[in-house]
PDB file of N, CA and C in Angstrom:
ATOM      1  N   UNK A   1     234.914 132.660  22.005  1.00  0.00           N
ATOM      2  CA  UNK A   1     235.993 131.717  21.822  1.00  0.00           C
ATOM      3  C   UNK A   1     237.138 132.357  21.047  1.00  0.00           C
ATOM      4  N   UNK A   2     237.194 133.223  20.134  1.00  0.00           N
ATOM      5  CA  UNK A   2     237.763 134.032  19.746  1.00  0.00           C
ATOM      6  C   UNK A   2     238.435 135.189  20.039  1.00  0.00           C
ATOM      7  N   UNK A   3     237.680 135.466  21.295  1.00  0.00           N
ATOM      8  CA  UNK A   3     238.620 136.349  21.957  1.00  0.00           C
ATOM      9  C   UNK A   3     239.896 135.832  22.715  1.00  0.00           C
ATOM     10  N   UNK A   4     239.684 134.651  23.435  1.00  0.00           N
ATOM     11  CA  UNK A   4     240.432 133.564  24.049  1.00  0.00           C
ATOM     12  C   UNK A   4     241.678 132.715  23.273  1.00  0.00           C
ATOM     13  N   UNK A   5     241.134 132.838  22.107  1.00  0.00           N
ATOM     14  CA  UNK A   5     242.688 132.373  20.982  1.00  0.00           C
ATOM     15  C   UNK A   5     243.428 133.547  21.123  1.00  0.00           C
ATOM     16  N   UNK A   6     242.800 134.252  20.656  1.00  0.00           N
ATOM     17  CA  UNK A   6     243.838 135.676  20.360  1.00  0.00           C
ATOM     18  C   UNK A   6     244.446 136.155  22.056  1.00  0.00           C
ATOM     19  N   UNK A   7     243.648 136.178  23.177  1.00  0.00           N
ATOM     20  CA  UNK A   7     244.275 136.465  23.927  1.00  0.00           C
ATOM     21  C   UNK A   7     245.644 135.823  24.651  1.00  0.00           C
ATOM     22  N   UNK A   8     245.128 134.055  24.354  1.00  0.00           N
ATOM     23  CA  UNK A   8     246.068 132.999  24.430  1.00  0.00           C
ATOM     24  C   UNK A   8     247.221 133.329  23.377  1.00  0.00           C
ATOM     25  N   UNK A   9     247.106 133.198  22.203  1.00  0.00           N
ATOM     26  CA  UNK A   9     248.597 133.908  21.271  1.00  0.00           C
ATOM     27  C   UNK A   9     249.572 135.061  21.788  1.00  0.00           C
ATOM     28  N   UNK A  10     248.240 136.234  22.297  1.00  0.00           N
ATOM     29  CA  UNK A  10     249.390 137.042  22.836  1.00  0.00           C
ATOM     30  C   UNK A  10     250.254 137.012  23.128  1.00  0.00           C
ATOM     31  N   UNK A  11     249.526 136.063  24.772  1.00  0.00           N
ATOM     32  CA  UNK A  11     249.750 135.692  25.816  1.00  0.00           C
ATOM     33  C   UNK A  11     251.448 134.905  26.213  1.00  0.00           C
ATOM     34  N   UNK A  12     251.345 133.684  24.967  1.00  0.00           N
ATOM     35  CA  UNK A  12     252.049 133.038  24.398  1.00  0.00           C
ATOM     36  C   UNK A  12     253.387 133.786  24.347  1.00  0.00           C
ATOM     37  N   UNK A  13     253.113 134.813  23.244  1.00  0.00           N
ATOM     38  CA  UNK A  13     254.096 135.386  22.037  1.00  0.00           C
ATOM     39  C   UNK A  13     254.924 136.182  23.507  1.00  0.00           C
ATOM     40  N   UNK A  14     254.007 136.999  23.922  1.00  0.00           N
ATOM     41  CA  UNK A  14     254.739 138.113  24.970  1.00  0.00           C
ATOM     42  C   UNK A  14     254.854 137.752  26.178  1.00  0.00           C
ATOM     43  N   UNK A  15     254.889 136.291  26.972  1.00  0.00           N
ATOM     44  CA  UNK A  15     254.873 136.244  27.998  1.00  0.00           C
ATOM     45  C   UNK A  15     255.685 134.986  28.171  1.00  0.00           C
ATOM     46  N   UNK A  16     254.996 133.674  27.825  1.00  0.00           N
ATOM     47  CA  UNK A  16     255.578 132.536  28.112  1.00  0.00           C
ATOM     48  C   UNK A  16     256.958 132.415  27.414  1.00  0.00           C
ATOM     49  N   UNK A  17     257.320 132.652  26.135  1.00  0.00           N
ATOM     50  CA  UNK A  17     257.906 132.085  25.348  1.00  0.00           C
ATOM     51  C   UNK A  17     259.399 132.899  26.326  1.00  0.00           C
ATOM     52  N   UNK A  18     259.067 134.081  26.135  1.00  0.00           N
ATOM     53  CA  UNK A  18     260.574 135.272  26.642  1.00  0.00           C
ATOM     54  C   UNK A  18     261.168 134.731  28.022  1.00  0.00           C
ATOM     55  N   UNK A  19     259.778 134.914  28.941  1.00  0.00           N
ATOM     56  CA  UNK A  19     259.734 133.430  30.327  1.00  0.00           C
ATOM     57  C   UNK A  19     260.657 132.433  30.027  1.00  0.00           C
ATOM     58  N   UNK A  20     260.280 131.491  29.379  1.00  0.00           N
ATOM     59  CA  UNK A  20     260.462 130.185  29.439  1.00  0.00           C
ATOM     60  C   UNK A  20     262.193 130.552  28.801  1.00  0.00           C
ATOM     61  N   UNK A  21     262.519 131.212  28.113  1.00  0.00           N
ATOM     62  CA  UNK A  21     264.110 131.442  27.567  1.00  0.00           C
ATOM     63  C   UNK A  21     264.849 131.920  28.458  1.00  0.00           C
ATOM     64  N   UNK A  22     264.271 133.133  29.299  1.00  0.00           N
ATOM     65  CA  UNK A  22     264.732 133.501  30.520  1.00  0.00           C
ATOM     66  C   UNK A  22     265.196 132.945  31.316  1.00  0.00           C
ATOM     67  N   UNK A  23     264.010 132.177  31.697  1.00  0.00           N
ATOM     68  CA  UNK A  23     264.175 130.903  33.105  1.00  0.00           C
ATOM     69  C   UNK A  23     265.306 130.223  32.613  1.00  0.00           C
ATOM     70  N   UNK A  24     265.805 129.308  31.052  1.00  0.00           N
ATOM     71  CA  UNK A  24     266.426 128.525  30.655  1.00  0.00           C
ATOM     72  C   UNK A  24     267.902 129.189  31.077  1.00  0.00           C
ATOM     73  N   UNK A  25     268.104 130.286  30.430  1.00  0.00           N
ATOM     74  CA  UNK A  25     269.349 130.733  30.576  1.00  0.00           C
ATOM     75  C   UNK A  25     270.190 131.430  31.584  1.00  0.00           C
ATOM     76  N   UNK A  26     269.146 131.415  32.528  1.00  0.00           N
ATOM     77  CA  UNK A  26     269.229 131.602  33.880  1.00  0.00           C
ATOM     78  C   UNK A  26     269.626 130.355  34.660  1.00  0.00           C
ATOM     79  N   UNK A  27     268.984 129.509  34.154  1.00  0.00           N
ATOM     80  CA  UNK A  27     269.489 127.738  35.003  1.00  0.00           C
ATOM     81  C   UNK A  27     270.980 127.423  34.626  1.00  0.00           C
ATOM     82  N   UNK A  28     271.300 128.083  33.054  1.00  0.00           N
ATOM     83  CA  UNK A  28     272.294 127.517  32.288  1.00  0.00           C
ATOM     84  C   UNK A  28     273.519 127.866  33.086  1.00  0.00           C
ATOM     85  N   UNK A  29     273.424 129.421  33.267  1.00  0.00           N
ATOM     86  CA  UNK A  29     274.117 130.371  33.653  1.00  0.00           C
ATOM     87  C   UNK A  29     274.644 129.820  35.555  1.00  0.00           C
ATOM     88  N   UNK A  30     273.686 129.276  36.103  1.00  0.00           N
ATOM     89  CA  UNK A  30     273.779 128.968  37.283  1.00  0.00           C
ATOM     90  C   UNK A  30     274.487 127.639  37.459  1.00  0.00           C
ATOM     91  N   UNK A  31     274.259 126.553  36.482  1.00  0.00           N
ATOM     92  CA  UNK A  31     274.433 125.551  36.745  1.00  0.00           C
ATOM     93  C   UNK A  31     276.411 125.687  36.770  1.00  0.00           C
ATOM     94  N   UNK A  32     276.902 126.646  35.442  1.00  0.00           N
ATOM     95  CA  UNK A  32     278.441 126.738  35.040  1.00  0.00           C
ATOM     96  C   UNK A  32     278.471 127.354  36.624  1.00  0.00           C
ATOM     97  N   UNK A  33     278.074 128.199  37.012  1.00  0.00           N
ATOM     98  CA  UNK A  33     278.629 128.794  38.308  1.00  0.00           C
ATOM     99  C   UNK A  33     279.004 127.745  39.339  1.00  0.00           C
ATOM    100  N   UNK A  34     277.857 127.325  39.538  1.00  0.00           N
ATOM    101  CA  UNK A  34     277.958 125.940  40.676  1.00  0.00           C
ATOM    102  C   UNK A  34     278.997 124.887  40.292  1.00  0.00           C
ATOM    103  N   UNK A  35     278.985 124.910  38.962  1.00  0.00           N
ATOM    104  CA  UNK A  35     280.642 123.863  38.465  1.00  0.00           C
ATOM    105  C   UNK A  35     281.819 124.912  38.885  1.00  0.00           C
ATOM    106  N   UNK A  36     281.968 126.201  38.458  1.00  0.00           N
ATOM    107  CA  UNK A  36     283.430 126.478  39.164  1.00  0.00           C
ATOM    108  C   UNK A  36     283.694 126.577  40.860  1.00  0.00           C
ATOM    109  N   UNK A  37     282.539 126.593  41.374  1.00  0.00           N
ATOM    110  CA  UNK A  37     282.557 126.645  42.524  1.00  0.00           C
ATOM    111  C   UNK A  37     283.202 125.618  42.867  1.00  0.00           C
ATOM    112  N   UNK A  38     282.665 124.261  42.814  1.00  0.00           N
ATOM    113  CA  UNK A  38     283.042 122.850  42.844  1.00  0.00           C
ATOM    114  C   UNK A  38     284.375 123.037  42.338  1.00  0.00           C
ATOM    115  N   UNK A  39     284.453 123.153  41.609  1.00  0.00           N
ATOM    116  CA  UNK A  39     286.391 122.687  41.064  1.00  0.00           C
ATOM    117  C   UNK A  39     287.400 123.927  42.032  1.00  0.00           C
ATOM    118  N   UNK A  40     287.032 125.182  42.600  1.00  0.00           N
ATOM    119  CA  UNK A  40     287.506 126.269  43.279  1.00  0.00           C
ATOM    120  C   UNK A  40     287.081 125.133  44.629  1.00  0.00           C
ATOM    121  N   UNK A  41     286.520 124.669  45.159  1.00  0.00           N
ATOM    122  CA  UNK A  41     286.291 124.195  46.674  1.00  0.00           C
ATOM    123  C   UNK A  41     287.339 122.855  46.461  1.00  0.00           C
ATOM    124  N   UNK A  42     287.290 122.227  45.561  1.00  0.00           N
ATOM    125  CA  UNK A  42     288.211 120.605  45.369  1.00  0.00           C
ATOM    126  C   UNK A  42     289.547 121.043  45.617  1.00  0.00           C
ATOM    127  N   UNK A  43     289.724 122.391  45.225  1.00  0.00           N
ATOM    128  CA  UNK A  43     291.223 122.874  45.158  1.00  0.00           C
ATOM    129  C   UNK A  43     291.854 123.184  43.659  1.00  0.00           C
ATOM    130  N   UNK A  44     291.100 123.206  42.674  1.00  0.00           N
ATOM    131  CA  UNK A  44     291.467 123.001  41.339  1.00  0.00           C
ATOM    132  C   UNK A  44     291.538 124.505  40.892  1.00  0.00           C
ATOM    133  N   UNK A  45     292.112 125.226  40.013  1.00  0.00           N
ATOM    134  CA  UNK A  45     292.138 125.953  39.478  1.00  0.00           C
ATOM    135  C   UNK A  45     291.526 126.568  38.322  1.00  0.00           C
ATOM    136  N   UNK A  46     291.027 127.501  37.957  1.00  0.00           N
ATOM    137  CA  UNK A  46     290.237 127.785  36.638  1.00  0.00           C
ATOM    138  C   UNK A  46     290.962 128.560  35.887  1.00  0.00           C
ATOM    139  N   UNK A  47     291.432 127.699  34.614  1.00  0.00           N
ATOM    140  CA  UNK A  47     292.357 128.766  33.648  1.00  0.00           C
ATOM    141  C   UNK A  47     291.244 129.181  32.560  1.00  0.00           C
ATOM    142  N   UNK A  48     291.489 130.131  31.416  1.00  0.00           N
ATOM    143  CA  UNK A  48     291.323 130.525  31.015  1.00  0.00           C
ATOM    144  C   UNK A  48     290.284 129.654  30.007  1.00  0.00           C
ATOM    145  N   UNK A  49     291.466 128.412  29.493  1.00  0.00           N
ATOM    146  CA  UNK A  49     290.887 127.219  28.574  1.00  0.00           C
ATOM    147  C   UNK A  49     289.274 126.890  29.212  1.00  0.00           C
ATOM    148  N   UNK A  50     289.241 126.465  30.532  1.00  0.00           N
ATOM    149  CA  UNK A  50     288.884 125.931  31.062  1.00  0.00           C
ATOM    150  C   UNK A  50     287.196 127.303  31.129  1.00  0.00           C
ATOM    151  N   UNK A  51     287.679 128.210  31.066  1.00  0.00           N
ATOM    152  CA  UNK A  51     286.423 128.798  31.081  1.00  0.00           C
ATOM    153  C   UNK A  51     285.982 129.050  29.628  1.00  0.00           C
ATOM    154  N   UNK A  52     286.728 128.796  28.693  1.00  0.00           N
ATOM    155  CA  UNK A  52     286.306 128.865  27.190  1.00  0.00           C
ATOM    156  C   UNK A  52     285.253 127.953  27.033  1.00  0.00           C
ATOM    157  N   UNK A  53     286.185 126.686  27.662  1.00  0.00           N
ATOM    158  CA  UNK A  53     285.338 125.236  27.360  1.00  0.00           C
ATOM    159  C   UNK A  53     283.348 125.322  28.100  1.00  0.00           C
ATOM    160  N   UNK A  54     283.276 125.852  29.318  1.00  0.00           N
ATOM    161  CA  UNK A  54     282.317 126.400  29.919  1.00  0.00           C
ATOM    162  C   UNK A  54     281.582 126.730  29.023  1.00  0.00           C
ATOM    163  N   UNK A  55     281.192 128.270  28.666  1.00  0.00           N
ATOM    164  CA  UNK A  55     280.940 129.278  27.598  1.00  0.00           C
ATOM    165  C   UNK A  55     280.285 128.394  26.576  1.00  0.00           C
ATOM    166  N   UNK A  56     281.369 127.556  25.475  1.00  0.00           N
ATOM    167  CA  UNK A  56     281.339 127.574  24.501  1.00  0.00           C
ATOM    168  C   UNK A  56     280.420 126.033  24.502  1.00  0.00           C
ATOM    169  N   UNK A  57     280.167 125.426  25.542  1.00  0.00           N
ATOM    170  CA  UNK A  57     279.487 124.242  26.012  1.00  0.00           C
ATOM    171  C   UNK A  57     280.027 123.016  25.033  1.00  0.00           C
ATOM    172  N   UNK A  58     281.306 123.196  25.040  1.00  0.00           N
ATOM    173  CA  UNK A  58     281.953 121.904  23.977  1.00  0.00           C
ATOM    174  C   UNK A  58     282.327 122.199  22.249  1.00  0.00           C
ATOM    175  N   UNK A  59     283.137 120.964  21.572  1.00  0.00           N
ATOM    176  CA  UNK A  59     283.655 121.083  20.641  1.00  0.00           C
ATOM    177  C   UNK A  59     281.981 120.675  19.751  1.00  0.00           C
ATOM    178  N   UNK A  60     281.754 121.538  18.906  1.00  0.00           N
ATOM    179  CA  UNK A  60     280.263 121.004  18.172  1.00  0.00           C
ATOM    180  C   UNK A  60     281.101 120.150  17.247  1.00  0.00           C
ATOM    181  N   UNK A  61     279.920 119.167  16.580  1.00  0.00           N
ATOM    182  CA  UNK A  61     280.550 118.252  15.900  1.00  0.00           C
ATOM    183  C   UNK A  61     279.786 117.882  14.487  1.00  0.00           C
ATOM    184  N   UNK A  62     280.049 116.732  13.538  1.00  0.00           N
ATOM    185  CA  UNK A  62     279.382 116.959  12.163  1.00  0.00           C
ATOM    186  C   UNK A  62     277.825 116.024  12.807  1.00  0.00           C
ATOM    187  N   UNK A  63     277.523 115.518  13.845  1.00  0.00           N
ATOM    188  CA  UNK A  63     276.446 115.211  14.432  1.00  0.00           C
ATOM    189  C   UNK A  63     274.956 115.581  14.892  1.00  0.00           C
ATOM    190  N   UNK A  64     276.174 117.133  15.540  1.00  0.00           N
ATOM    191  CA  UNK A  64     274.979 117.891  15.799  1.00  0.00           C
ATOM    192  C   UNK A  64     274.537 118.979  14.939  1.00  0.00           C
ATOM    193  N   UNK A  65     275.372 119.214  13.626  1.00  0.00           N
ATOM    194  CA  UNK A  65     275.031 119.616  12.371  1.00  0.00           C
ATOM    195  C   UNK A  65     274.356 119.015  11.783  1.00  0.00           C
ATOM    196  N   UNK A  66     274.484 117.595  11.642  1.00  0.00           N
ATOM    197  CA  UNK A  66     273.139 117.278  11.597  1.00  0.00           C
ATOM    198  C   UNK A  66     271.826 116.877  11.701  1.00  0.00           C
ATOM    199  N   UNK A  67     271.920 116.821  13.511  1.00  0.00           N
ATOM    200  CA  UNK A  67     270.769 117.110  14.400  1.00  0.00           C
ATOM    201  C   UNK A  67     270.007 119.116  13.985  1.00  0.00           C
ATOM    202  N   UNK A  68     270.731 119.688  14.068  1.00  0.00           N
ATOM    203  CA  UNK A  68     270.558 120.784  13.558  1.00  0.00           C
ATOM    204  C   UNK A  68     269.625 120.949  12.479  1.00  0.00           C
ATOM    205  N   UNK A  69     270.133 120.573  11.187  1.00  0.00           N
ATOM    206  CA  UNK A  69     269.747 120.565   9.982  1.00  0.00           C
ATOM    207  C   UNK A  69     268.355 119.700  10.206  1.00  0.00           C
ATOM    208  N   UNK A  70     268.337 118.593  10.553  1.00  0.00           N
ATOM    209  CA  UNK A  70     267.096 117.627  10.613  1.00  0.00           C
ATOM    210  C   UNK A  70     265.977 118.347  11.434  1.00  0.00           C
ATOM    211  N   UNK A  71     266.305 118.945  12.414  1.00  0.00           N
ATOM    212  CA  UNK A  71     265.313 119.877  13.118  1.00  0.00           C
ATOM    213  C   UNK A  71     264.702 121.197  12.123  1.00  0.00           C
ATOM    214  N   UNK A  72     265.575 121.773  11.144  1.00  0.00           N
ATOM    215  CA  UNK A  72     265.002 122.594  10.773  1.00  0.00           C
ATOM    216  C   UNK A  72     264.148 122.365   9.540  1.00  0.00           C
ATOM    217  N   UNK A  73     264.696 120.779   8.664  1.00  0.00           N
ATOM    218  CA  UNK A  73     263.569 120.213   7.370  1.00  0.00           C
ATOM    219  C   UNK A  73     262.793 120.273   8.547  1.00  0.00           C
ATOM    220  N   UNK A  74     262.740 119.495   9.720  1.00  0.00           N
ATOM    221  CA  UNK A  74     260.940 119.098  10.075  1.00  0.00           C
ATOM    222  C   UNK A  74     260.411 120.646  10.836  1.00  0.00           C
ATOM    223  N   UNK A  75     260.935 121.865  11.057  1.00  0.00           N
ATOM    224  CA  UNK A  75     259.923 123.288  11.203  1.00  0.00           C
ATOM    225  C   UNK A  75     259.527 123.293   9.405  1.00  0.00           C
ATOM    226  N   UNK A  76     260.671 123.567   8.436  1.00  0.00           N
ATOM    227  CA  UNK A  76     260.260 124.182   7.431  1.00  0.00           C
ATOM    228  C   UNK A  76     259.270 123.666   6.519  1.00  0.00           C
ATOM    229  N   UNK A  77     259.562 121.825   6.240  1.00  0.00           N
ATOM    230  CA  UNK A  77     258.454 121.279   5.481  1.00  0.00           C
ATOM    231  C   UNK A  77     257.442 121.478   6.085  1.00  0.00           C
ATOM    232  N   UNK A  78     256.886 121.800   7.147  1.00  0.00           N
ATOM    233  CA  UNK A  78     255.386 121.467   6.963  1.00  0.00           C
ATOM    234  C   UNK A  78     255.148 122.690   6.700  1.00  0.00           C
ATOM    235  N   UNK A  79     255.944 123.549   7.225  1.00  0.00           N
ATOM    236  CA  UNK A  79     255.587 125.293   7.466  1.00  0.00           C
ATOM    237  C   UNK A  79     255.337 125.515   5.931  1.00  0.00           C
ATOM    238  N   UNK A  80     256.302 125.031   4.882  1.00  0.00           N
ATOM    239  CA  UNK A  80     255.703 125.318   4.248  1.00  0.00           C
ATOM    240  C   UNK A  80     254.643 124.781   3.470  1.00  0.00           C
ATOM    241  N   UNK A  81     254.662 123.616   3.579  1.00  0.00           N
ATOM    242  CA  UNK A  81     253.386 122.964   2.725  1.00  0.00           C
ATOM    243  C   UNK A  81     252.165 123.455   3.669  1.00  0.00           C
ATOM    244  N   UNK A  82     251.843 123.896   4.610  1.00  0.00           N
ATOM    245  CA  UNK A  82     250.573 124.489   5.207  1.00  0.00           C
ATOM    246  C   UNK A  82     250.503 125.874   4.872  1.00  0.00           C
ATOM    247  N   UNK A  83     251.515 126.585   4.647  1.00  0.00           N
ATOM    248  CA  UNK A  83     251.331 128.151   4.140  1.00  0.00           C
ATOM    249  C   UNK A  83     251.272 127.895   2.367  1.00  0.00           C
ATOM    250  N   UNK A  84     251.477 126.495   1.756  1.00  0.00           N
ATOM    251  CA  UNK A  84     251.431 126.773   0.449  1.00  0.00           C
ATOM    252  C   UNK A  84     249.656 126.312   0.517  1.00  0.00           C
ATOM    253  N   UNK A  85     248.751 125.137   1.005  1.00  0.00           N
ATOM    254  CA  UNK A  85     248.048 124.845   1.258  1.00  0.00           C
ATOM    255  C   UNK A  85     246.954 125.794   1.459  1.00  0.00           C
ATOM    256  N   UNK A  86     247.397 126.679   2.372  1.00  0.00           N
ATOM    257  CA  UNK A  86     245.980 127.572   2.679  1.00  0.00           C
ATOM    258  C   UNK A  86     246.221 128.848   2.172  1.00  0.00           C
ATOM    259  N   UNK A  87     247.291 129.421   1.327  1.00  0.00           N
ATOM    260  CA  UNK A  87     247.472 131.043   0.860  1.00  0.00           C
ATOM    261  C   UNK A  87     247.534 130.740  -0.432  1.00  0.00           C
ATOM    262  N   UNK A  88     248.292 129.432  -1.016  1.00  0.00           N
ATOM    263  CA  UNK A  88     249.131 129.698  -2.185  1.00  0.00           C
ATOM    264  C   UNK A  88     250.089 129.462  -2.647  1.00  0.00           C
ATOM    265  N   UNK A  89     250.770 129.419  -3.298  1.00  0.00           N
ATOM    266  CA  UNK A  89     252.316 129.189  -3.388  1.00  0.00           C
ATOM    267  C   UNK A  89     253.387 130.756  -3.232  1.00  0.00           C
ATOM    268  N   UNK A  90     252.359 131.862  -3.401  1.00  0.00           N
ATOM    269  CA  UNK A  90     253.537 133.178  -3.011  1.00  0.00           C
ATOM    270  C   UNK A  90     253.634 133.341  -1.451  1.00  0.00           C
ATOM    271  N   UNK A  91     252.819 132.426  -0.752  1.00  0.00           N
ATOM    272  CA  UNK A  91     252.937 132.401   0.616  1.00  0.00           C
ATOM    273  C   UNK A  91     253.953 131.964   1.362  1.00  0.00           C
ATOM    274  N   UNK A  92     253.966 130.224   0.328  1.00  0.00           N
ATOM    275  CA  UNK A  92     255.169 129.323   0.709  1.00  0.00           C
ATOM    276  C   UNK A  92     256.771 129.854   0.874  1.00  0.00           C
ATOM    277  N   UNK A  93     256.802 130.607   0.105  1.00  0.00           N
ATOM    278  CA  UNK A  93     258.214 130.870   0.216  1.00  0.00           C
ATOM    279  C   UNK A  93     258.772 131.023   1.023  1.00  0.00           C
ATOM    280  N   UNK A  94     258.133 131.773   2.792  1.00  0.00           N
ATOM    281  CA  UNK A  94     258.386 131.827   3.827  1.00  0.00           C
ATOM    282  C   UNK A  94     258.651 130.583   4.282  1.00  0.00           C
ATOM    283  N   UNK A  95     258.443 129.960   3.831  1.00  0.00           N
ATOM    284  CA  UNK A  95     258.705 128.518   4.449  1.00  0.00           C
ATOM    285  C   UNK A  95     259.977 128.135   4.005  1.00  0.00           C
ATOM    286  N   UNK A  96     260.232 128.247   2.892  1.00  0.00           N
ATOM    287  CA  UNK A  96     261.113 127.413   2.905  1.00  0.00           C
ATOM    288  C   UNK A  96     262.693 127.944   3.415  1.00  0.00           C
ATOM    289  N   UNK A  97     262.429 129.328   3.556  1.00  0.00           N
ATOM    290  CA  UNK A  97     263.652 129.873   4.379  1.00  0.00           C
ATOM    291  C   UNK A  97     264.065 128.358   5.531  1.00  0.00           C
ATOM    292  N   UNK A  98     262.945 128.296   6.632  1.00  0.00           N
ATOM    293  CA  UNK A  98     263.838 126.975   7.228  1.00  0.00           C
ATOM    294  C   UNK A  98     264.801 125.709   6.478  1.00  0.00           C
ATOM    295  N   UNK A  99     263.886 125.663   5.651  1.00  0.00           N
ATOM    296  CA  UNK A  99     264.014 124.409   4.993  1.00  0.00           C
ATOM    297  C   UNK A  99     265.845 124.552   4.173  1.00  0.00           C
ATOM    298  N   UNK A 100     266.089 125.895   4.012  1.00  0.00           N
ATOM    299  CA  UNK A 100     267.614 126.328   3.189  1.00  0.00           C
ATOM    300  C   UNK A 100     268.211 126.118   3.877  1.00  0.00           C
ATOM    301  N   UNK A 101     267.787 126.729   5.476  1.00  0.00           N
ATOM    302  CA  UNK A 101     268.863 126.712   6.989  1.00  0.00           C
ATOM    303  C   UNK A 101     269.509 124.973   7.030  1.00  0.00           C
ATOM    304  N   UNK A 102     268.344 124.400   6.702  1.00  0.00           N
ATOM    305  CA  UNK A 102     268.187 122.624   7.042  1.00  0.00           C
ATOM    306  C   UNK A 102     269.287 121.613   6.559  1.00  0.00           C
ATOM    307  N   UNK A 103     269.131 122.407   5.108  1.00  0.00           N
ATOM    308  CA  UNK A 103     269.821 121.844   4.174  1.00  0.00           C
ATOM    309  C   UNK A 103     271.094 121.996   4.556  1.00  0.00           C
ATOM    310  N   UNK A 104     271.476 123.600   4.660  1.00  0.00           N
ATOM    311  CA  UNK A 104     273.016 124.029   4.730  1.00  0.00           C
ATOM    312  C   UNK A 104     273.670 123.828   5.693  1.00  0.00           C
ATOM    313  N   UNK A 105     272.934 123.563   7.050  1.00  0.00           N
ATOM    314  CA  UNK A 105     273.777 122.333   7.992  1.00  0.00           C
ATOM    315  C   UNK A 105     273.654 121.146   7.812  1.00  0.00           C
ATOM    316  N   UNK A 106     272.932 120.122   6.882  1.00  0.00           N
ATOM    317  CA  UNK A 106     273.231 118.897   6.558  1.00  0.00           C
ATOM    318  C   UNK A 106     274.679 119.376   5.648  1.00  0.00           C
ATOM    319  N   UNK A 107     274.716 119.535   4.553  1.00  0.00           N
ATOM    320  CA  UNK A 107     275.790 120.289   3.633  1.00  0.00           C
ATOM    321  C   UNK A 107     277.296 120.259   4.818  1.00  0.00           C
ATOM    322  N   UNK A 108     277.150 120.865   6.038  1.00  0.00           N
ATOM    323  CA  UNK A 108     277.948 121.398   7.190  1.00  0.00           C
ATOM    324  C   UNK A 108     278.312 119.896   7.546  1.00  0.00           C
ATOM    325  N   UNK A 109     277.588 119.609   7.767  1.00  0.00           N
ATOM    326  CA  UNK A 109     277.628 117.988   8.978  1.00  0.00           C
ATOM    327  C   UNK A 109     278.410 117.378   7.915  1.00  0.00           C
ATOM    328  N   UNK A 110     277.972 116.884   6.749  1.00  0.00           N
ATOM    329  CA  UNK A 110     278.507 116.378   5.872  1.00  0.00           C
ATOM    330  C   UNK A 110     279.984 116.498   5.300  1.00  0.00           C
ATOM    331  N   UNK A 111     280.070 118.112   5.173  1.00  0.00           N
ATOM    332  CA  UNK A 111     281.384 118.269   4.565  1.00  0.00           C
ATOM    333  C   UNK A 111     282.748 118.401   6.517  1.00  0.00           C
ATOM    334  N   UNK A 112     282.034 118.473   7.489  1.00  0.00           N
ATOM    335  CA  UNK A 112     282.860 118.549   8.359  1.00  0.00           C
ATOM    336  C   UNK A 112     283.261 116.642   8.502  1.00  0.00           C
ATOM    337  N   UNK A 113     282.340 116.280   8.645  1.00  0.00           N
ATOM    338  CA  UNK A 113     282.671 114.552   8.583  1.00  0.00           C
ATOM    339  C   UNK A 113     283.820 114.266   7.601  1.00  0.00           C
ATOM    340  N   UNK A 114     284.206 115.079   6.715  1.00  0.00           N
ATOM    341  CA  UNK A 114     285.244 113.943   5.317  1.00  0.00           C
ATOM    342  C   UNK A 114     286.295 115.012   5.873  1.00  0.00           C
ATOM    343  N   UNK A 115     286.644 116.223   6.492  1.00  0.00           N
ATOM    344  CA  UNK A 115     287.353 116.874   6.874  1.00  0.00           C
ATOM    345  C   UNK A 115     288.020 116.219   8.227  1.00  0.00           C
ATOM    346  N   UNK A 116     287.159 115.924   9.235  1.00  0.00           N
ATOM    347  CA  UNK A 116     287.828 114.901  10.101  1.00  0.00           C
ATOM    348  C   UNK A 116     288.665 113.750   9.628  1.00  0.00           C
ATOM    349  N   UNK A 117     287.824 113.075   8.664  1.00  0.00           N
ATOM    350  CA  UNK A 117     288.448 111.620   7.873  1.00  0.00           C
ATOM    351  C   UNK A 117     289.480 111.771   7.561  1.00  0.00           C
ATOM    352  N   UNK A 118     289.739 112.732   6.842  1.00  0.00           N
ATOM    353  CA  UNK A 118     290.891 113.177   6.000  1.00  0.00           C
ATOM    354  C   UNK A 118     292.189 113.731   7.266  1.00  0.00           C
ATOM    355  N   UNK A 119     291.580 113.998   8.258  1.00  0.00           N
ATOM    356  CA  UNK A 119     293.057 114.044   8.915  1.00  0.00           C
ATOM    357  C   UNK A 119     293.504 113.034   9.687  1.00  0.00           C
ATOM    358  N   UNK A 120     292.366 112.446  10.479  1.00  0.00           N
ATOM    359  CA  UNK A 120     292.846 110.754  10.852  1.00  0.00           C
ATOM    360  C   UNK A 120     293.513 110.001  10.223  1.00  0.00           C
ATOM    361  N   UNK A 121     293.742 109.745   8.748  1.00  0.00           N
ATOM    362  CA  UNK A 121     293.673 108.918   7.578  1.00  0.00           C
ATOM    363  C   UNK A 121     295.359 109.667   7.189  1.00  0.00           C
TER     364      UNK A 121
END
């Protein structure tokens, strides 16, 4: 049974994961193509803007900063309370690297939100 975890992790680490990013950015990559096609067949033109906007997949916002941030408290807390749990606390520290990332785009989301306000206003 032990050979079968470890071969499954490998397996995982060096096969599916690189796969599965591959495949993704390969769909991503295809899908923008098939949009300029469409706007080149309608008759429309592709300027420059217009392929920035593509690329850059939109204006990010203080939302998804802190969709961002909220995704990375929930990798880092547990990561680290299970590496402080079963090593220690000189273990934990790896953990909480997510947990800084987490914070400093809530921090982001937050301070971009009163920066919008402030120019509407």
């Amino acid at each position: 049974m032990g050979e079968f975890i470890g071969f499954l992790a490998v397996f995982l680490i060096f096969g599916a994961i690189p796969l599965g990013t591959m495949f993704y950015l390969h769909k991503t990559k295809t899908k923008k193509l098939d949009t300029l096609i469409k706007i080149v067949e309608l008759g429309g033109s592709v300027d420059p803007q217009m392929m920035k906007m593509l690329s850059e997949g939109g204006q990010s916002s203080y939302k998804t900063d802190y969709k961002k941030g909220l995704i990375w408290l929930a990798i880092g807390v547990p990561l680290s309370l299970g590496l402080m749990l079963e090593n220690g606390i000189n273990e934990a520290v790896f953990g909480t690297i997510p947990i800084f990332i987490g914070i400093a785009f809530l921090i982001s989301g937050k301070y971009r939100l009163r920066d919008t306000d402030l120019e509407t206003n």
